[in-house]
N, C-alpha and C. Protein backbone atom coordinates (compact mmCIF):
# COMPACT_ATOMS: atom_id res chain seq x y z
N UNK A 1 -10.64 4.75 -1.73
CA UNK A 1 -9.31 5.34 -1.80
C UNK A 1 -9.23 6.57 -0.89
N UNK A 2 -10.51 7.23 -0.82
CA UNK A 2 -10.19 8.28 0.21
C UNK A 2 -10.27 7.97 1.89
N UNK A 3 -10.73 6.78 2.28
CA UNK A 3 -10.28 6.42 3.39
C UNK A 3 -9.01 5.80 3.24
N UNK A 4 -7.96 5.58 2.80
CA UNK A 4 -6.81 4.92 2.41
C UNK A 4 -5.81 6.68 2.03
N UNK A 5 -6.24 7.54 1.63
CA UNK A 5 -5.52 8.83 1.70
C UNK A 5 -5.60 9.55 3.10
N UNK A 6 -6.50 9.12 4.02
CA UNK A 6 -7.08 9.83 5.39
C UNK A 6 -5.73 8.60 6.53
N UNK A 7 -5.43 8.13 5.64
CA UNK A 7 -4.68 6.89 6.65
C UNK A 7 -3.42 7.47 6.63
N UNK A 8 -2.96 8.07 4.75
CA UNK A 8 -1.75 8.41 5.06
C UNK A 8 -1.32 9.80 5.26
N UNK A 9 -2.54 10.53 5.55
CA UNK A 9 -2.09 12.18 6.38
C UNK A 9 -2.06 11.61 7.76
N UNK A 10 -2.80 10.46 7.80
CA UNK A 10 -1.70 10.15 9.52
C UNK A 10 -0.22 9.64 10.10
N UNK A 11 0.20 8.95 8.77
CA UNK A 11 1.36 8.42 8.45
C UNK A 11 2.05 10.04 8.62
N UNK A 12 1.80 11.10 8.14
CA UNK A 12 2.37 12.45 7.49
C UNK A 12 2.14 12.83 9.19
N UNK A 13 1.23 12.88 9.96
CA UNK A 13 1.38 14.09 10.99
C UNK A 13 2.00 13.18 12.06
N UNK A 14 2.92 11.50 11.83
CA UNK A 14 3.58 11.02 13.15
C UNK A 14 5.28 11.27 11.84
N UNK A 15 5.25 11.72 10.67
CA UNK A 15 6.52 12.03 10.72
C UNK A 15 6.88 10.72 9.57
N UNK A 16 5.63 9.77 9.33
CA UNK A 16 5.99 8.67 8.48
C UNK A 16 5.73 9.10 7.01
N UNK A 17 6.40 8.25 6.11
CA UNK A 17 6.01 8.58 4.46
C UNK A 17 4.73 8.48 4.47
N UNK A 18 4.15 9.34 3.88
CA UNK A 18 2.23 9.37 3.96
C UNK A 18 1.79 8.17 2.68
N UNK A 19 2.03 7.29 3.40
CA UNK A 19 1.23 5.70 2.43
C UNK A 19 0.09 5.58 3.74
N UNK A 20 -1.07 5.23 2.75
CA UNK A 20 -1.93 4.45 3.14
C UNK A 20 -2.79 3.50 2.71
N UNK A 21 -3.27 2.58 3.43
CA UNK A 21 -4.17 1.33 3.00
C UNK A 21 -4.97 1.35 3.81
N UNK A 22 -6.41 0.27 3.09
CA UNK A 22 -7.65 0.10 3.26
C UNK A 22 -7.97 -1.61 2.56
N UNK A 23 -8.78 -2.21 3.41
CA UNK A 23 -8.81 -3.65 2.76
C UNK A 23 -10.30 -3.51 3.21
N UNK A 24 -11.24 -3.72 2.16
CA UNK A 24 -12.63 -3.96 1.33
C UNK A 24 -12.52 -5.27 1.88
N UNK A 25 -13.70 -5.91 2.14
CA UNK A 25 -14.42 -7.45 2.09
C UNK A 25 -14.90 -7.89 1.37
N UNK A 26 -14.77 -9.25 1.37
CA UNK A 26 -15.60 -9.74 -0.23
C UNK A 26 -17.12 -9.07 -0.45
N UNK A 27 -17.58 -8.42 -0.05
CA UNK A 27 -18.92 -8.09 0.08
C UNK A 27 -18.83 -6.54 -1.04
N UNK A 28 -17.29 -6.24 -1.41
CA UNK A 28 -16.73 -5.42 -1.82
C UNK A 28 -17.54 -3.71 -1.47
N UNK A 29 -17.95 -3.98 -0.46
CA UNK A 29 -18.58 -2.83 0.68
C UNK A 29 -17.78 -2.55 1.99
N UNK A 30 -17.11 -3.32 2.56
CA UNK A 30 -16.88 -3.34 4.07
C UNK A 30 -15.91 -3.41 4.18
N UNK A 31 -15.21 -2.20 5.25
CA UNK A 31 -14.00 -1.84 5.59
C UNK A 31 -13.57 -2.74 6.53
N UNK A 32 -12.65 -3.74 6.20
CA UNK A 32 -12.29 -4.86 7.57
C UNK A 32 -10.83 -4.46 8.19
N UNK A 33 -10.27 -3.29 7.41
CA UNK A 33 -8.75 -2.98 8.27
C UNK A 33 -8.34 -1.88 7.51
N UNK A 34 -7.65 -1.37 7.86
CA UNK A 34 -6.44 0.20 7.47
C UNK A 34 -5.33 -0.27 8.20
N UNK A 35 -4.46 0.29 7.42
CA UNK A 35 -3.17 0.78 7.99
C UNK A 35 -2.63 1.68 7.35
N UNK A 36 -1.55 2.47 8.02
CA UNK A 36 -0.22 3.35 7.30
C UNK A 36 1.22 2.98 7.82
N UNK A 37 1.64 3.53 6.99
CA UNK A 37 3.18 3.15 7.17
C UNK A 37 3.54 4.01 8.61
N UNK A 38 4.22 3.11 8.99
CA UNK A 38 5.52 3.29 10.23
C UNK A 38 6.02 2.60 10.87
N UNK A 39 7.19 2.33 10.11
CA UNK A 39 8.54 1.74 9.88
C UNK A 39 9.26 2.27 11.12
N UNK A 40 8.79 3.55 11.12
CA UNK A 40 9.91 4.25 11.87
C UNK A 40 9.16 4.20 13.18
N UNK A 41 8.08 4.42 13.16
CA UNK A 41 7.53 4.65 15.35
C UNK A 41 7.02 3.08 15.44
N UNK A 42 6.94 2.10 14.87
CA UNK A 42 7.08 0.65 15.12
C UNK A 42 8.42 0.10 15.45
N UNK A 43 9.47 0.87 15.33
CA UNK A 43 10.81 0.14 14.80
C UNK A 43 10.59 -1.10 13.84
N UNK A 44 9.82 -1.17 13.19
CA UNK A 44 9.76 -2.16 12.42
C UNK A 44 9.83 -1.91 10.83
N UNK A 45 11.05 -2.40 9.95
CA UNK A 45 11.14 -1.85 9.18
C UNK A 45 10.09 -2.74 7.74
N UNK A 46 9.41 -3.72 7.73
CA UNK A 46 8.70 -4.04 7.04
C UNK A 46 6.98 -3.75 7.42
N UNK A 47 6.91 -2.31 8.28
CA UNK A 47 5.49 -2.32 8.67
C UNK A 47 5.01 -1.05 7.81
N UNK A 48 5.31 -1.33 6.62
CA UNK A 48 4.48 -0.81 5.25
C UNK A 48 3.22 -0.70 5.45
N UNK A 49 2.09 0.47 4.85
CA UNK A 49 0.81 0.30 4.84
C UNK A 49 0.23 -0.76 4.59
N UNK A 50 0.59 -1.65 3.63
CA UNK A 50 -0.12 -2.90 3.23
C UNK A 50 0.14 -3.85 4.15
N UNK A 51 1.08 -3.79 4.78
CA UNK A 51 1.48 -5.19 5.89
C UNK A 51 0.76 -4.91 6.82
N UNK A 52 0.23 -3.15 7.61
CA UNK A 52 -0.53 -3.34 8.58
C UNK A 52 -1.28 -3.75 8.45
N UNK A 53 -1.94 -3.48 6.72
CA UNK A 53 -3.44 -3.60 6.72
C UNK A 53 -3.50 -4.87 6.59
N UNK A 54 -2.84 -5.80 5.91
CA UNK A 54 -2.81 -7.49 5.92
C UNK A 54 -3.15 -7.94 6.92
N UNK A 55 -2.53 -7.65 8.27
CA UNK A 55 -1.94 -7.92 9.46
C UNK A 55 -3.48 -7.89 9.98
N UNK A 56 -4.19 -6.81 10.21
CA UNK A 56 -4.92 -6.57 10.59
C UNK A 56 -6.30 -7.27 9.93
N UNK A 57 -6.24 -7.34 9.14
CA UNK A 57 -7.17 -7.98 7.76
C UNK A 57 -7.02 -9.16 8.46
N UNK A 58 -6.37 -10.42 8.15
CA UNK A 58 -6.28 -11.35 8.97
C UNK A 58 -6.81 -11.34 10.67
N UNK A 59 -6.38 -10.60 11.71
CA UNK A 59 -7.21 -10.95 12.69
C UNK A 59 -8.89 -10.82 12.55
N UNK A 60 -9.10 -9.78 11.81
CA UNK A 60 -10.24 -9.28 11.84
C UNK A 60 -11.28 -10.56 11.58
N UNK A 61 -10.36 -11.21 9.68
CA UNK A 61 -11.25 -12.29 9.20
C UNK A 61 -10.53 -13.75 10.02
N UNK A 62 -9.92 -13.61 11.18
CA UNK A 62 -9.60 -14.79 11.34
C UNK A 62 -8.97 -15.81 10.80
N UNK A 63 -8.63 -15.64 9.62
CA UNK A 63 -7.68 -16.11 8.67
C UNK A 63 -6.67 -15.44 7.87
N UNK A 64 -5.62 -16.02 7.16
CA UNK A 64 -4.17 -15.38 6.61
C UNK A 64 -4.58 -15.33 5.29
N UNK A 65 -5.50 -16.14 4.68
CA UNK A 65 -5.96 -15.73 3.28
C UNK A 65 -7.20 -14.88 3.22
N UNK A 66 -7.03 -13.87 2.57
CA UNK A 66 -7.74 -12.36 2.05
C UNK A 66 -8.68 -12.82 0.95
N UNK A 67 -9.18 -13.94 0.15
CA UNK A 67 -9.59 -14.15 -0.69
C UNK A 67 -10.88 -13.39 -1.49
N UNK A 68 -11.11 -12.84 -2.15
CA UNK A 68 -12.22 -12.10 -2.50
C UNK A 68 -12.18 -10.86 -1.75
N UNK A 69 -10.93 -10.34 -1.15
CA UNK A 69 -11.06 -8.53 -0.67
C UNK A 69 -9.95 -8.01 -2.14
N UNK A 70 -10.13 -6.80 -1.46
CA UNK A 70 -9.48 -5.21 -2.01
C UNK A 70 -8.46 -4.60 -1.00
N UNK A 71 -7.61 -4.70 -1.62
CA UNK A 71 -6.70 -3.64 -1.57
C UNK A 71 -6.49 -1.80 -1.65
N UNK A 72 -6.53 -1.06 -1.33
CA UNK A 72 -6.84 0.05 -1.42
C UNK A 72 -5.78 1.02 -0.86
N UNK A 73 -4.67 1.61 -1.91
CA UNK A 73 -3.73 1.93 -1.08
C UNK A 73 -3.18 2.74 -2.18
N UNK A 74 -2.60 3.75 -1.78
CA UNK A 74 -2.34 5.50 -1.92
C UNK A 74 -0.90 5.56 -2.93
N UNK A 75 0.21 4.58 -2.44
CA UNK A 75 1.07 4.29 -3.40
C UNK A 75 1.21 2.31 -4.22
N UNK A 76 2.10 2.68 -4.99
CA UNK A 76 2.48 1.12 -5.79
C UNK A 76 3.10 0.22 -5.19
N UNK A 77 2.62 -1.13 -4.45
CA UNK A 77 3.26 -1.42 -3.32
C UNK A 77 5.19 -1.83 -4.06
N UNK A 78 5.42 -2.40 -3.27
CA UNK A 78 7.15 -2.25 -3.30
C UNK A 78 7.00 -3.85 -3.84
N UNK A 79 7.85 -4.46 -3.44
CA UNK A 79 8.29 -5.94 -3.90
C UNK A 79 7.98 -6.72 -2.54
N UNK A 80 8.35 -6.03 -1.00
CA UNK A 80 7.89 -6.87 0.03
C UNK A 80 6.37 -6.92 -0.46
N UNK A 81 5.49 -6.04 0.30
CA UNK A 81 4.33 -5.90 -0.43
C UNK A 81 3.47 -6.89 -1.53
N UNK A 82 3.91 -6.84 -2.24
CA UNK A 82 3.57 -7.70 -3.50
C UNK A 82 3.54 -9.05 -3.04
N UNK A 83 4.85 -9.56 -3.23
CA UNK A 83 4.91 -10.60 -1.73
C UNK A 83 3.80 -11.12 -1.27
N UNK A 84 3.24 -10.14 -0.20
CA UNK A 84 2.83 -10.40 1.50
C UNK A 84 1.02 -10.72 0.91
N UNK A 85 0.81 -9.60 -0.34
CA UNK A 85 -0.46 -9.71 -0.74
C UNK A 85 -0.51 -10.92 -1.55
N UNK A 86 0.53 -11.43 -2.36
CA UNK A 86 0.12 -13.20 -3.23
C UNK A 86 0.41 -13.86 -1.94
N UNK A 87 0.85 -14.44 -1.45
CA UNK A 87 0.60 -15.49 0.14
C UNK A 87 -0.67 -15.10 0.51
N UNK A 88 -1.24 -13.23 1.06
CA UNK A 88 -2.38 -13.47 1.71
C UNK A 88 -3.62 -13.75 0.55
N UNK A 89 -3.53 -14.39 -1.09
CA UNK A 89 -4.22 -14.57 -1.64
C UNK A 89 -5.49 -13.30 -1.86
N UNK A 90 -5.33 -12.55 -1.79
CA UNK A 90 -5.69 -10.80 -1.95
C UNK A 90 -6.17 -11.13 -3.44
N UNK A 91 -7.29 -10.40 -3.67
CA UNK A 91 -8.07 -10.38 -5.59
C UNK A 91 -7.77 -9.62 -5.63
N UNK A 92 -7.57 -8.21 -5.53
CA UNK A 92 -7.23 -7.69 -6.20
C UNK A 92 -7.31 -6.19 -5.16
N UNK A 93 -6.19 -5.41 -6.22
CA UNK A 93 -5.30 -4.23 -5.88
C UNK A 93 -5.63 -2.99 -5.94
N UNK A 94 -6.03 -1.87 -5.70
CA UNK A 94 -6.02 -0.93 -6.33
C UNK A 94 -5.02 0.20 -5.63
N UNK A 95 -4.30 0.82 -6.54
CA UNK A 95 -3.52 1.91 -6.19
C UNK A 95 -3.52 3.31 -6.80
N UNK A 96 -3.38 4.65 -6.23
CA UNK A 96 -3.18 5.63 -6.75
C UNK A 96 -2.03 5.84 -7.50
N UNK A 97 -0.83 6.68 -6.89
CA UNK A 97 0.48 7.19 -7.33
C UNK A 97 1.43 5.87 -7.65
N UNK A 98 1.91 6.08 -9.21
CA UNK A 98 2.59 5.08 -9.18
C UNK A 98 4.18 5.02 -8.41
N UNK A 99 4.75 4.44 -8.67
CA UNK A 99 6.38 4.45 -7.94
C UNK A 99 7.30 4.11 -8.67
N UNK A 100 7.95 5.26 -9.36
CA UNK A 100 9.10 4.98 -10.08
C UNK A 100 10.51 4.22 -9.63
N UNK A 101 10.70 3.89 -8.55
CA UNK A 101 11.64 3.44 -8.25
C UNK A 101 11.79 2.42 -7.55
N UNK A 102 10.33 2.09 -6.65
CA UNK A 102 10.53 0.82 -5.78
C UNK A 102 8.97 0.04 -6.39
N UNK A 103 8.45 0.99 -7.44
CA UNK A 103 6.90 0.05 -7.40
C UNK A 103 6.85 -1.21 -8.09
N UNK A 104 6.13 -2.03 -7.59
CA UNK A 104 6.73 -3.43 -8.12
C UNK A 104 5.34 -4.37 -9.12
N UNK A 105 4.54 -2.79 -9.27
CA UNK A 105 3.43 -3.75 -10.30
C UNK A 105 3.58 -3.42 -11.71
N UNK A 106 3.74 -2.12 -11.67
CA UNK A 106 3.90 -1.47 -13.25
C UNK A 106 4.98 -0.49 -13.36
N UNK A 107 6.01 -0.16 -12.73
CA UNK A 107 7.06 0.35 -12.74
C UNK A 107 8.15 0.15 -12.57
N UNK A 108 9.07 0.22 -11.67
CA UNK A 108 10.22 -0.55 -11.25
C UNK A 108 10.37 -2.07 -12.18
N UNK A 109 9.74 -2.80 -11.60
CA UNK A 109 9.21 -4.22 -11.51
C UNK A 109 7.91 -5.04 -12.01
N UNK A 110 7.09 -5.85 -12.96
CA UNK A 110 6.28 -6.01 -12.92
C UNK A 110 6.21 -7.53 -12.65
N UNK A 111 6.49 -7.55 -10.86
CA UNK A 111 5.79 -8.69 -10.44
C UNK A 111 5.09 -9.86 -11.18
N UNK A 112 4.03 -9.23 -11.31
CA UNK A 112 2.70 -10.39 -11.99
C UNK A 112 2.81 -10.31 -13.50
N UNK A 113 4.01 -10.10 -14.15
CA UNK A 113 3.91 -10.50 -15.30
C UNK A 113 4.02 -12.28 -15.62
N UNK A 114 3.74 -12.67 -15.85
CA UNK A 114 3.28 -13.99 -16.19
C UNK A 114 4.45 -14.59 -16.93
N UNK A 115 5.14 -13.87 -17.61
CA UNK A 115 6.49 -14.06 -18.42
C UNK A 115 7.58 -13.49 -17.54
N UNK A 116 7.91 -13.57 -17.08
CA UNK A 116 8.61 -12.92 -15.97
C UNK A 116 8.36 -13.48 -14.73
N UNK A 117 7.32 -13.96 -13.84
CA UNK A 117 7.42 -14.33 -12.92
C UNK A 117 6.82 -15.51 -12.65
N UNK A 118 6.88 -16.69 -13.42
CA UNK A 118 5.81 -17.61 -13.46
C UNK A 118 6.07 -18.32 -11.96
N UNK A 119 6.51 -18.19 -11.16
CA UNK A 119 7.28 -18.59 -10.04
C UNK A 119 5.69 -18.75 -9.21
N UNK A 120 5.24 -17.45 -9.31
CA UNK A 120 3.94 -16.90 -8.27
C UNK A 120 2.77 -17.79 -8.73
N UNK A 121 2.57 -18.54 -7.00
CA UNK A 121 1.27 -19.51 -7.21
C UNK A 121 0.02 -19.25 -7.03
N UNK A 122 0.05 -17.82 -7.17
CA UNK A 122 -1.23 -16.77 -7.22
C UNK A 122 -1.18 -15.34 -7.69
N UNK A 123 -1.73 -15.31 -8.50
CA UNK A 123 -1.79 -13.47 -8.92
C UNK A 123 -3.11 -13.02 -8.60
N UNK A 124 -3.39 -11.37 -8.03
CA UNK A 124 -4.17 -10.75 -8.24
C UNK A 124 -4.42 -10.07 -9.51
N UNK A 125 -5.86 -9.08 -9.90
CA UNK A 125 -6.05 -8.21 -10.65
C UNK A 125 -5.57 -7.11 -10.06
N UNK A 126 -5.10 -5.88 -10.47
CA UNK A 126 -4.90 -4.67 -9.90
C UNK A 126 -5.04 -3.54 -10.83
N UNK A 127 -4.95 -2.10 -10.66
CA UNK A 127 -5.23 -0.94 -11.33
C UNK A 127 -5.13 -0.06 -10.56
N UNK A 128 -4.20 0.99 -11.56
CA UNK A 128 -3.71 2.05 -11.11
C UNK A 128 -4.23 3.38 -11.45
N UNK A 129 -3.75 4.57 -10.67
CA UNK A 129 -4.31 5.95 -11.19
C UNK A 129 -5.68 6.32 -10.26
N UNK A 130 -5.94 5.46 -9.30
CA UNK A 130 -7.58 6.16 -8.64
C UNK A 130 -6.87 6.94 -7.98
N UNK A 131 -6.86 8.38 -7.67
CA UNK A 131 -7.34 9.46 -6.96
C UNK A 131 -5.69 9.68 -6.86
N UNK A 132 -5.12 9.57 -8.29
CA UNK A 132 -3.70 9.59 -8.29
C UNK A 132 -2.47 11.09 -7.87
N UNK A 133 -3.69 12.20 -8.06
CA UNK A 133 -3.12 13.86 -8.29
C UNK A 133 -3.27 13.66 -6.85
N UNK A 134 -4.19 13.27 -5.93
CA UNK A 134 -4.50 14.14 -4.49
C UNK A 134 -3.22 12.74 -4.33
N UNK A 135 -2.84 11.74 -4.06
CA UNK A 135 -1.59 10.95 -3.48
C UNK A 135 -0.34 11.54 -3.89
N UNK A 136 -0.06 11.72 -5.33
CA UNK A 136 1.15 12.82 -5.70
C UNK A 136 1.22 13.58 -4.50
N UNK A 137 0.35 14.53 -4.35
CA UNK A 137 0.62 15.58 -4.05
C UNK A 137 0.67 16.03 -2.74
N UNK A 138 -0.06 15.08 -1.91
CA UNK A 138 -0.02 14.41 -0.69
C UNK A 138 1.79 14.08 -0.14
N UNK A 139 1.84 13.01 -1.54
CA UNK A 139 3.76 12.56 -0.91
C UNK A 139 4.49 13.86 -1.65
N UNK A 140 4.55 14.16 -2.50
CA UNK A 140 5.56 15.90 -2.95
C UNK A 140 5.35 16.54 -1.86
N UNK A 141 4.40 16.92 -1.42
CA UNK A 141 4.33 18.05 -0.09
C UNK A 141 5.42 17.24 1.29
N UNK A 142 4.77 16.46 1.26
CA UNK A 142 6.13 15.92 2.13
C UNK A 142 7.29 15.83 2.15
N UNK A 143 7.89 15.27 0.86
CA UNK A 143 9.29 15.12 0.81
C UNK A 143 9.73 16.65 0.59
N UNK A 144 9.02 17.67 0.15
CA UNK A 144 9.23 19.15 0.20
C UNK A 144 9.56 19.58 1.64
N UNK A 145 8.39 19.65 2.43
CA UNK A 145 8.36 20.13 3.85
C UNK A 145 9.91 19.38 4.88
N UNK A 146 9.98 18.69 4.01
CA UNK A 146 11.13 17.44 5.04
C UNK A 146 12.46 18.03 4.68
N UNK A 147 12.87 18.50 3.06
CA UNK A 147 13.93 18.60 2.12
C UNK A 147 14.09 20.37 3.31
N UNK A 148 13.09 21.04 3.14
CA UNK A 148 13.22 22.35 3.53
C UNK A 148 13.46 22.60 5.24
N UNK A 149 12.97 21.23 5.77
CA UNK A 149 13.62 21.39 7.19
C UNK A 149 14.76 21.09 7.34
N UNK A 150 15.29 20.81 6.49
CA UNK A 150 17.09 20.37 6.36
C UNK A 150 17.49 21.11 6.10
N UNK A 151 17.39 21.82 5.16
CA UNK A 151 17.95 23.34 5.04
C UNK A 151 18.69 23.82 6.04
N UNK A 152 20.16 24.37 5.98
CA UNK A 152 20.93 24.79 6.83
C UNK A 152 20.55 26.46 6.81
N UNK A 153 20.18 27.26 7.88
CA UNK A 153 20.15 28.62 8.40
C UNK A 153 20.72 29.56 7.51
């Protein structure tokens, strides 16, 4: 998780929401991809931390299914997200800060509830709260520093 928080103070110093990800190998040792969000210096508005790191995860392993990696990522992914990780067949999740408003595992939305979404032809395991105070506080400092550059004179 702390290479996945080092991803999104880079997201933070190009100006993006400080999310970041990290994808583990089945070997559940080996870093096969990172990403952070930027939506905004990609023009691409679905290039979420987890989609880079998918994205990247895939060339790395040469294939679109993730089977037996980790997830490792700073906020609760959203509903694209969630998504992108059951297609890439991903085991499982781990996240810091949860997301009251767009998170789509245990907040907002719970995706992989089984009663609720029997639709999904794959679920991961996931768990929340690793290294949850330093991601808070990571994204509060931001949306602070951002709120206060708006500030009119």
């Amino acid at each position: 998780m702390r290479l996945a928080l080092a991803e999104a103070e880079i997201a933070a110093a190009k100006g993006e929401v400080p999310v970041g990800a990290v994808i583990v190998g089945p070997d559940g040792e080996t870093v096969i991809a990172s990403g952070h969000n930027q939506p905004i210096t990609s023009h691409d508005p679905t290039a979420h931390a987890e989609i880079v790191a998918i994205r990247a995860a895939g060339q790395a392993l040469q294939n679109y299914r993730l089977e037996q990696c980790t997830l490792y990522v700073t906020l609760e992914p959203c509903t694209q997200c969630v998504g992108a990780l059951v297609h890439a067949r991903i085991a499982r999740v781990v996240f810091a800060a949860s997301e009251p408003k767009a998170g789509s595992l245990q907040s907002a939305r719970q995706l992989l509830d089984a009663d609720r979404s029997g639709y999904f032809n794959h679920r991961f395991a996931w768990q929340g709260g690793v290294l949850e105070n330093e991601a808070r506080d990571l994204l509060q400092h931001f949306f602070r520093t951002r709120r206060e550059q708006r500030k009119p004179l």
